[in-house]
PDB file of N, CA and C in Angstrom:
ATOM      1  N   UNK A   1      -5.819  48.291  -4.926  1.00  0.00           N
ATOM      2  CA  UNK A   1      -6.651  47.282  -5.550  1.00  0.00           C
ATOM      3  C   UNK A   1      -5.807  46.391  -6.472  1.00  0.00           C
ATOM      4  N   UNK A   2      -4.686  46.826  -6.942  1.00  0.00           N
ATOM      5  CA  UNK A   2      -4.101  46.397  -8.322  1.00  0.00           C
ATOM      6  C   UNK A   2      -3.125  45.563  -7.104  1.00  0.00           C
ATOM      7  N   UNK A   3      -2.982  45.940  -6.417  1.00  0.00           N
ATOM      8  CA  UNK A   3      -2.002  44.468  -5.043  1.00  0.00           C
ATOM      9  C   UNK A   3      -2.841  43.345  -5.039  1.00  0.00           C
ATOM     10  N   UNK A   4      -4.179  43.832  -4.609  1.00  0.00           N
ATOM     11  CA  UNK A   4      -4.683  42.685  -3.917  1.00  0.00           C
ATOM     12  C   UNK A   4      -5.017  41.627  -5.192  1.00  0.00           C
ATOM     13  N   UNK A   5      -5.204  42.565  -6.559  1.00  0.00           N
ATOM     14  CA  UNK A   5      -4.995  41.110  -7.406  1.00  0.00           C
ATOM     15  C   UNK A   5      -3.756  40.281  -7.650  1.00  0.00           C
ATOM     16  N   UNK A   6      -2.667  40.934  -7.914  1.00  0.00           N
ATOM     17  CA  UNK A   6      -1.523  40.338  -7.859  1.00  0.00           C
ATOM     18  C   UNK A   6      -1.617  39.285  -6.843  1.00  0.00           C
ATOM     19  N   UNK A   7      -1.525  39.773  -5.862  1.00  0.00           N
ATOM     20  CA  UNK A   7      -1.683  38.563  -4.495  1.00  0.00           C
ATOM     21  C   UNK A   7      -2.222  37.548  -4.883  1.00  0.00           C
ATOM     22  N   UNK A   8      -3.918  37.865  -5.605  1.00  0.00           N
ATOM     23  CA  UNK A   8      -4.747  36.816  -5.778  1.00  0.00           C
ATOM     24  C   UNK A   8      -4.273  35.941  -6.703  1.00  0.00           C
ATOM     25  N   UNK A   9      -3.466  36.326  -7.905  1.00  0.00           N
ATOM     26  CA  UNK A   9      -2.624  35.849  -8.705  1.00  0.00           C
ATOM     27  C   UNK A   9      -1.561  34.649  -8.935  1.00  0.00           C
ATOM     28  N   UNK A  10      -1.053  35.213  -7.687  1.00  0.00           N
ATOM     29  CA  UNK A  10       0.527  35.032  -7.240  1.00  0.00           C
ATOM     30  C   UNK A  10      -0.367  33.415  -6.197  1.00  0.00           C
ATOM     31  N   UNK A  11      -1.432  33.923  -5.439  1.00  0.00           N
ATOM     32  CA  UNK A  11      -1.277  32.508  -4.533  1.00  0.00           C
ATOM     33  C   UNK A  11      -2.096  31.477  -5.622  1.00  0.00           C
ATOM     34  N   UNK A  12      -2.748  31.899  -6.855  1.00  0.00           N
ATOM     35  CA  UNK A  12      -3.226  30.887  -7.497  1.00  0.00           C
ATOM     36  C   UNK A  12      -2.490  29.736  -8.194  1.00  0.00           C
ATOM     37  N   UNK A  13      -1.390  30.988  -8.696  1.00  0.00           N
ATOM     38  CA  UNK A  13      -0.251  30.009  -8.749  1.00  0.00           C
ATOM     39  C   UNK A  13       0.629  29.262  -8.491  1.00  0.00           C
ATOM     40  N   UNK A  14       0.617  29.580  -7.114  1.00  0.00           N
ATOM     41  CA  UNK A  14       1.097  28.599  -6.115  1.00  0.00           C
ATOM     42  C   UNK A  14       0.674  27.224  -5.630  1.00  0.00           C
ATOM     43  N   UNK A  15      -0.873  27.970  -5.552  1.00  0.00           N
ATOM     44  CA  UNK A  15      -1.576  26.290  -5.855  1.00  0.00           C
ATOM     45  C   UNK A  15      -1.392  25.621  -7.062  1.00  0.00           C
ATOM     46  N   UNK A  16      -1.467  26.080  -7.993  1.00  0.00           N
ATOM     47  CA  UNK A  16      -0.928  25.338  -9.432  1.00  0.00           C
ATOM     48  C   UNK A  16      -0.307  24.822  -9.826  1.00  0.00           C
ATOM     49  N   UNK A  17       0.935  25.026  -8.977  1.00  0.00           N
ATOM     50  CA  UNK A  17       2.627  25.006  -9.574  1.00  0.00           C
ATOM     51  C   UNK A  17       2.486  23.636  -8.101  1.00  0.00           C
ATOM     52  N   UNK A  18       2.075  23.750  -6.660  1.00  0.00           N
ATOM     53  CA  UNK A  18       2.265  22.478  -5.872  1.00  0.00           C
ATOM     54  C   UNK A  18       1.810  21.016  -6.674  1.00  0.00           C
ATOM     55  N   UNK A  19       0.005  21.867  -7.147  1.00  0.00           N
ATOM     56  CA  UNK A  19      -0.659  20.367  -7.513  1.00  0.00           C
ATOM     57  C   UNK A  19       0.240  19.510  -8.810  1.00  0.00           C
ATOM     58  N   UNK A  20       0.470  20.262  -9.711  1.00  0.00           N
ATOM     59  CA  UNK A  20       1.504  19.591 -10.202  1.00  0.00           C
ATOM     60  C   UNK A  20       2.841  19.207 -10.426  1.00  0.00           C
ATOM     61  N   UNK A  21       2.878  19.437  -9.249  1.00  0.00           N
ATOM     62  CA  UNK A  21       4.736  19.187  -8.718  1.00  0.00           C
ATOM     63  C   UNK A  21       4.511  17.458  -9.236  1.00  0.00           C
ATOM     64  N   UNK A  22       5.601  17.033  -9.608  1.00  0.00           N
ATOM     65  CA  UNK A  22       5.857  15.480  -9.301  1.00  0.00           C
ATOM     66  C   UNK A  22       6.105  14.981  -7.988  1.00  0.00           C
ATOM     67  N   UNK A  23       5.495  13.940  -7.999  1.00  0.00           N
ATOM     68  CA  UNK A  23       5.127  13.275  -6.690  1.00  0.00           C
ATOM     69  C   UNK A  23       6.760  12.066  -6.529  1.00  0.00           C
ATOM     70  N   UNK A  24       7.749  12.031  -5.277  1.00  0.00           N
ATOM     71  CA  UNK A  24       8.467  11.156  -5.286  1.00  0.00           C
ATOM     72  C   UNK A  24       7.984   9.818  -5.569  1.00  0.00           C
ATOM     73  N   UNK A  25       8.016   8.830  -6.084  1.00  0.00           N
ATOM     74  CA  UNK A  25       7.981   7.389  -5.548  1.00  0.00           C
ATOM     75  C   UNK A  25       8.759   6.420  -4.087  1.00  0.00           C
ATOM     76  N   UNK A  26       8.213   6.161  -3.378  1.00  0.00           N
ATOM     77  CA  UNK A  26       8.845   5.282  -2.453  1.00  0.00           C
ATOM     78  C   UNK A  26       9.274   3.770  -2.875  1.00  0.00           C
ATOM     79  N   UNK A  27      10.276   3.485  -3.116  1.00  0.00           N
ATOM     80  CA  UNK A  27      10.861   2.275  -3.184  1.00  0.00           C
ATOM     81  C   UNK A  27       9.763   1.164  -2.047  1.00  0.00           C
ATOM     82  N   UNK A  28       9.787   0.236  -2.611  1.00  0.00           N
ATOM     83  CA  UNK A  28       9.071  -0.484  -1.226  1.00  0.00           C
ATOM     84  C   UNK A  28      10.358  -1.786  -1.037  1.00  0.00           C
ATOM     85  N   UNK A  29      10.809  -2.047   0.643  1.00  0.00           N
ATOM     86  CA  UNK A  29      11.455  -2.471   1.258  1.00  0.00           C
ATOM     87  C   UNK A  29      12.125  -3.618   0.737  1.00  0.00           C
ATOM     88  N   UNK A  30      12.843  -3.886   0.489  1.00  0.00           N
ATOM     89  CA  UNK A  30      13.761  -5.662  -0.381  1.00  0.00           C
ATOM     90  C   UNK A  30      13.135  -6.515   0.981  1.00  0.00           C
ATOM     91  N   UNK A  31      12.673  -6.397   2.041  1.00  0.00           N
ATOM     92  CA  UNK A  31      12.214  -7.705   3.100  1.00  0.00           C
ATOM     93  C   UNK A  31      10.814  -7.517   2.928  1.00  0.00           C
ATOM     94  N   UNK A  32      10.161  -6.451   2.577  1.00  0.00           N
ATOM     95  CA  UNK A  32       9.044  -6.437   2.592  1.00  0.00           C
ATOM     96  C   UNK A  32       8.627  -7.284   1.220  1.00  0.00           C
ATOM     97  N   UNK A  33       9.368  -7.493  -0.150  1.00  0.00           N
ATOM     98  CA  UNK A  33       8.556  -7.949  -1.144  1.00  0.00           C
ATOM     99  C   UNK A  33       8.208  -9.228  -1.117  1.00  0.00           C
ATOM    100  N   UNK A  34       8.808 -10.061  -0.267  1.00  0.00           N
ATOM    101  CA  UNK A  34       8.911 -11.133   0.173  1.00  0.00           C
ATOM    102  C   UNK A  34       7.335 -12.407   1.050  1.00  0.00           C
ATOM    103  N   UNK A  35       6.893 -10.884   1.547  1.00  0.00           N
ATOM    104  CA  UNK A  35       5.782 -11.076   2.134  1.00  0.00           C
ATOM    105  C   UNK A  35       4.455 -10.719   1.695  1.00  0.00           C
ATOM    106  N   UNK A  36       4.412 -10.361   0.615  1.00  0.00           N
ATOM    107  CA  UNK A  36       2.799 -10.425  -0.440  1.00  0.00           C
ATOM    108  C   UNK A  36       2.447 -11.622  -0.819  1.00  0.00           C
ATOM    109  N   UNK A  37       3.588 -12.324  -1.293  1.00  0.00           N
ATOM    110  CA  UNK A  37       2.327 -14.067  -1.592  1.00  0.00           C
ATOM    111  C   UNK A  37       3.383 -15.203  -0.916  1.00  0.00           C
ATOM    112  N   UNK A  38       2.331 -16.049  -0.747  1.00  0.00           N
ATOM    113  CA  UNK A  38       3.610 -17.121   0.551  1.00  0.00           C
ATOM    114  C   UNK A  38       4.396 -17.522  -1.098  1.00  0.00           C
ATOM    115  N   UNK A  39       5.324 -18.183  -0.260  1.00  0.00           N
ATOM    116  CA  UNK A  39       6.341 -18.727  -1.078  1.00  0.00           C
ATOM    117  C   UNK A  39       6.671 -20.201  -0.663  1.00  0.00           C
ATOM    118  N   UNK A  40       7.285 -20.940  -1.140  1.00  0.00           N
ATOM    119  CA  UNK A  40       7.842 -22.543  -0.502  1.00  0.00           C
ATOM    120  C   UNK A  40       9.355 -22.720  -0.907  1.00  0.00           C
ATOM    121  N   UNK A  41       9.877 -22.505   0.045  1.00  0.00           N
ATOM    122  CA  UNK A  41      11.393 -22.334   0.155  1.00  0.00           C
ATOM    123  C   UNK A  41      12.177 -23.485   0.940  1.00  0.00           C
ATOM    124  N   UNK A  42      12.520 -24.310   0.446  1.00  0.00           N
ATOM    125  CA  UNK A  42      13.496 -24.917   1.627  1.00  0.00           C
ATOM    126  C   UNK A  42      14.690 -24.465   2.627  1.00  0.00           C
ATOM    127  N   UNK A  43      14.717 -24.385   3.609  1.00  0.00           N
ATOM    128  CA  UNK A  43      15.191 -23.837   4.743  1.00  0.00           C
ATOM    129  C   UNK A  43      14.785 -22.901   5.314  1.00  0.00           C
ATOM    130  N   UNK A  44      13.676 -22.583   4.851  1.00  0.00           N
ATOM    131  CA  UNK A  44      12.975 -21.169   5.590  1.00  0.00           C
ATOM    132  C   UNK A  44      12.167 -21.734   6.918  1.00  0.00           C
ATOM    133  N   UNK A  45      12.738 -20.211   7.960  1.00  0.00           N
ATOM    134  CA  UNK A  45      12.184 -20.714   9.484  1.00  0.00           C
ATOM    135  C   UNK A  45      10.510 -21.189   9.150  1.00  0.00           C
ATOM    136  N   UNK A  46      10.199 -22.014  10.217  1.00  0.00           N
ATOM    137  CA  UNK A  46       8.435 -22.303  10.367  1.00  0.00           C
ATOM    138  C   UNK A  46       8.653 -21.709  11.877  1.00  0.00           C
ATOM    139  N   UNK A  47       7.498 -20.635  11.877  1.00  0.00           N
ATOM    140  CA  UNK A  47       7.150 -20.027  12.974  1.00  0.00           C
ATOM    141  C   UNK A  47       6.299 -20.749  14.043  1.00  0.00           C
ATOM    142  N   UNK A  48       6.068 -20.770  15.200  1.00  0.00           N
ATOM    143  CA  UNK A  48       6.004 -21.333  16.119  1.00  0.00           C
ATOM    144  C   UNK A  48       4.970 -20.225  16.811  1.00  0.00           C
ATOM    145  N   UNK A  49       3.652 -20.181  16.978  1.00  0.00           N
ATOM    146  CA  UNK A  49       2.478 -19.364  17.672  1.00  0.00           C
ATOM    147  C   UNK A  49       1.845 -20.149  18.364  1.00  0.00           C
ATOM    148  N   UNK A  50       1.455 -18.982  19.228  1.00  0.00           N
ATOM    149  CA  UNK A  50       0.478 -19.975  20.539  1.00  0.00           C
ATOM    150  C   UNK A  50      -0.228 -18.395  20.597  1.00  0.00           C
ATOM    151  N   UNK A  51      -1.622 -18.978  20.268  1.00  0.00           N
ATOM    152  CA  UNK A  51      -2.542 -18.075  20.177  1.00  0.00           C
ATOM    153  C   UNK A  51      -3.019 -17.805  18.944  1.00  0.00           C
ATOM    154  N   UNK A  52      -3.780 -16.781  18.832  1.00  0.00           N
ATOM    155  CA  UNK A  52      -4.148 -16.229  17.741  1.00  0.00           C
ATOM    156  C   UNK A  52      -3.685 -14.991  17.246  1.00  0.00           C
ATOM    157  N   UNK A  53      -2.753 -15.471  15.970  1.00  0.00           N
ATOM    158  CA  UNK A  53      -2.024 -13.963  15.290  1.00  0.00           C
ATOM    159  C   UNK A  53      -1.898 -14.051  13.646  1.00  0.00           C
ATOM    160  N   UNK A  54      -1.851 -13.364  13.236  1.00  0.00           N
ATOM    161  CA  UNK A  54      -1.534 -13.199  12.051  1.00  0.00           C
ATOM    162  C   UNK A  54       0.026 -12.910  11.526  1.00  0.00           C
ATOM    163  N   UNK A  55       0.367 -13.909  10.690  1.00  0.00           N
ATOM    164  CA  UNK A  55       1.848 -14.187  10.241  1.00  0.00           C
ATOM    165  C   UNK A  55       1.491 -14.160   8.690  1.00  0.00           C
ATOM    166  N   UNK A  56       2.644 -13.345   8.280  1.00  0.00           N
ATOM    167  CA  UNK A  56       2.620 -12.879   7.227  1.00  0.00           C
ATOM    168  C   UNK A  56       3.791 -13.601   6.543  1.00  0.00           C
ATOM    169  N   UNK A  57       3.911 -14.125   5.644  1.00  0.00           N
ATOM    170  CA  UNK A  57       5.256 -14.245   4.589  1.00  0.00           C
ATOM    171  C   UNK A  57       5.211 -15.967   4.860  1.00  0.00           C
ATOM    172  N   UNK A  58       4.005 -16.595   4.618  1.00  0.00           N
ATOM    173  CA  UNK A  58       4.504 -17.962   5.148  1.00  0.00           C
ATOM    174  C   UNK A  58       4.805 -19.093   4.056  1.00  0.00           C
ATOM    175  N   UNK A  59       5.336 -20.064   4.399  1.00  0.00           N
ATOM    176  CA  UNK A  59       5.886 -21.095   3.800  1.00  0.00           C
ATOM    177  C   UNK A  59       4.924 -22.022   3.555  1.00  0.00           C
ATOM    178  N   UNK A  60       4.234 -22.061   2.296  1.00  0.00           N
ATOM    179  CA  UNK A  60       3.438 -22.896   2.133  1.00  0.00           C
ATOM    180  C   UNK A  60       3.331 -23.523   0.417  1.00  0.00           C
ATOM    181  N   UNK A  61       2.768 -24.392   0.101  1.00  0.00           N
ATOM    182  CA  UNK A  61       3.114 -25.070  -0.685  1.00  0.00           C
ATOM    183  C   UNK A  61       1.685 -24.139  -1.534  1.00  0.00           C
ATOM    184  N   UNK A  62       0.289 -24.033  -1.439  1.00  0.00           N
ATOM    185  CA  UNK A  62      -0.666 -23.742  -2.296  1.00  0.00           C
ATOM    186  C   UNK A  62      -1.250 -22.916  -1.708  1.00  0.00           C
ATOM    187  N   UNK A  63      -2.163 -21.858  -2.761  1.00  0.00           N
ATOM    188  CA  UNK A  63      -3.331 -20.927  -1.622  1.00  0.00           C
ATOM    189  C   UNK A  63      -3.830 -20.564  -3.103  1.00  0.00           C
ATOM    190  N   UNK A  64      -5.426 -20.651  -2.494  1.00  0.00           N
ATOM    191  CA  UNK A  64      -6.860 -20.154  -3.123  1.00  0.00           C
ATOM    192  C   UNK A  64      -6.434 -18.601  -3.824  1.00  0.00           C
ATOM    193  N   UNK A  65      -7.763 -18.395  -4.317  1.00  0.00           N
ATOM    194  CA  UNK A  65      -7.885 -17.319  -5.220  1.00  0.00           C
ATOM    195  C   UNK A  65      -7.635 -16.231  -3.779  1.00  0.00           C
ATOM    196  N   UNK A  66      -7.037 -15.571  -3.918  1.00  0.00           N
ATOM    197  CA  UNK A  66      -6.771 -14.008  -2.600  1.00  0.00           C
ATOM    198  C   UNK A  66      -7.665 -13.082  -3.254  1.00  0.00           C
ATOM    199  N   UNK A  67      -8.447 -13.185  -4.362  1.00  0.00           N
ATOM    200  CA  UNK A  67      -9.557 -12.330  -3.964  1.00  0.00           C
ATOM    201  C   UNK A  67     -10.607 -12.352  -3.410  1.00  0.00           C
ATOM    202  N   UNK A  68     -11.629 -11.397  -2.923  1.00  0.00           N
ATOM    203  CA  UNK A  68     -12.439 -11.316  -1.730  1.00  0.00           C
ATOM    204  C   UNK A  68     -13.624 -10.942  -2.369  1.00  0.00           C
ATOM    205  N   UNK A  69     -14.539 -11.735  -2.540  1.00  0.00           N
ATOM    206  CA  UNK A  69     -16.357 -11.639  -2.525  1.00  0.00           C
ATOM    207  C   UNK A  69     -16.923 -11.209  -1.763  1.00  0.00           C
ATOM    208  N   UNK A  70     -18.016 -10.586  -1.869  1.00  0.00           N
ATOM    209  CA  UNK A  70     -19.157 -10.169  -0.886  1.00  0.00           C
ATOM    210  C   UNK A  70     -20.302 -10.445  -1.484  1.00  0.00           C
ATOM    211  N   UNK A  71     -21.440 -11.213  -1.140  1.00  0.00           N
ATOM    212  CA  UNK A  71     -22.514 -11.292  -1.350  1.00  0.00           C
ATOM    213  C   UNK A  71     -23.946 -11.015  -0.429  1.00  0.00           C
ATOM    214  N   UNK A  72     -24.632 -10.798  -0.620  1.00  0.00           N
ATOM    215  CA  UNK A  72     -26.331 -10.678   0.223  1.00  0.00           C
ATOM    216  C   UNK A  72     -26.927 -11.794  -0.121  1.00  0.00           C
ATOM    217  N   UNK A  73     -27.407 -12.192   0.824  1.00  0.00           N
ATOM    218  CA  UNK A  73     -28.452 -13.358   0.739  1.00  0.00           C
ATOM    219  C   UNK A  73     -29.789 -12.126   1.444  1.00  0.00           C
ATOM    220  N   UNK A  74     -31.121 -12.524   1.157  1.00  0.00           N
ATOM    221  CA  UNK A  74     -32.273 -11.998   0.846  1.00  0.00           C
ATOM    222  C   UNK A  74     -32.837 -13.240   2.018  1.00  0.00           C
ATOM    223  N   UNK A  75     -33.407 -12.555   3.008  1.00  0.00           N
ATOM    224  CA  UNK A  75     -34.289 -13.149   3.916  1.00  0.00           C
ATOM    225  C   UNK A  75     -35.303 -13.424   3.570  1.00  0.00           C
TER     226      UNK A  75
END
């Protein structure tokens, strides 16, 4: 009986000791920071699409508020 508490013990603390392990941080990518808000750069490529796609990192001179509303309208 006096095992099976130890055991019970021993794995509580195991959970204890993971949950507060420190968590690494991931660096995020030097090409990737580039592409969260457009920028206006002279000499930067202008991409060329045919169709419908989404391009990320673009060259533009102005852009609206990037946050996102939701509203209900009432029938």
């Amino acid at each position: 009986m006096a095992f099976l508490a130890l055991l019970a013990i021993f794995l509580v603390l195991q959970v204890v000791s993971y949950l507060l392990m420190p968590k690494p941080k991931v660096p995020k990518p030097e090409a990737a920071k580039d592409m969260d808000n457009p920028t206006a750069e002279a000499g930067r490529e202008i991409p060329v699409v045919f169709g419908t796609v989404t391009i990320k990192g673009l060259n533009i001179l102005d852009y609206g508020d990037k946050s996102i509303s939701t509203f209900q309208v009432d029938a």
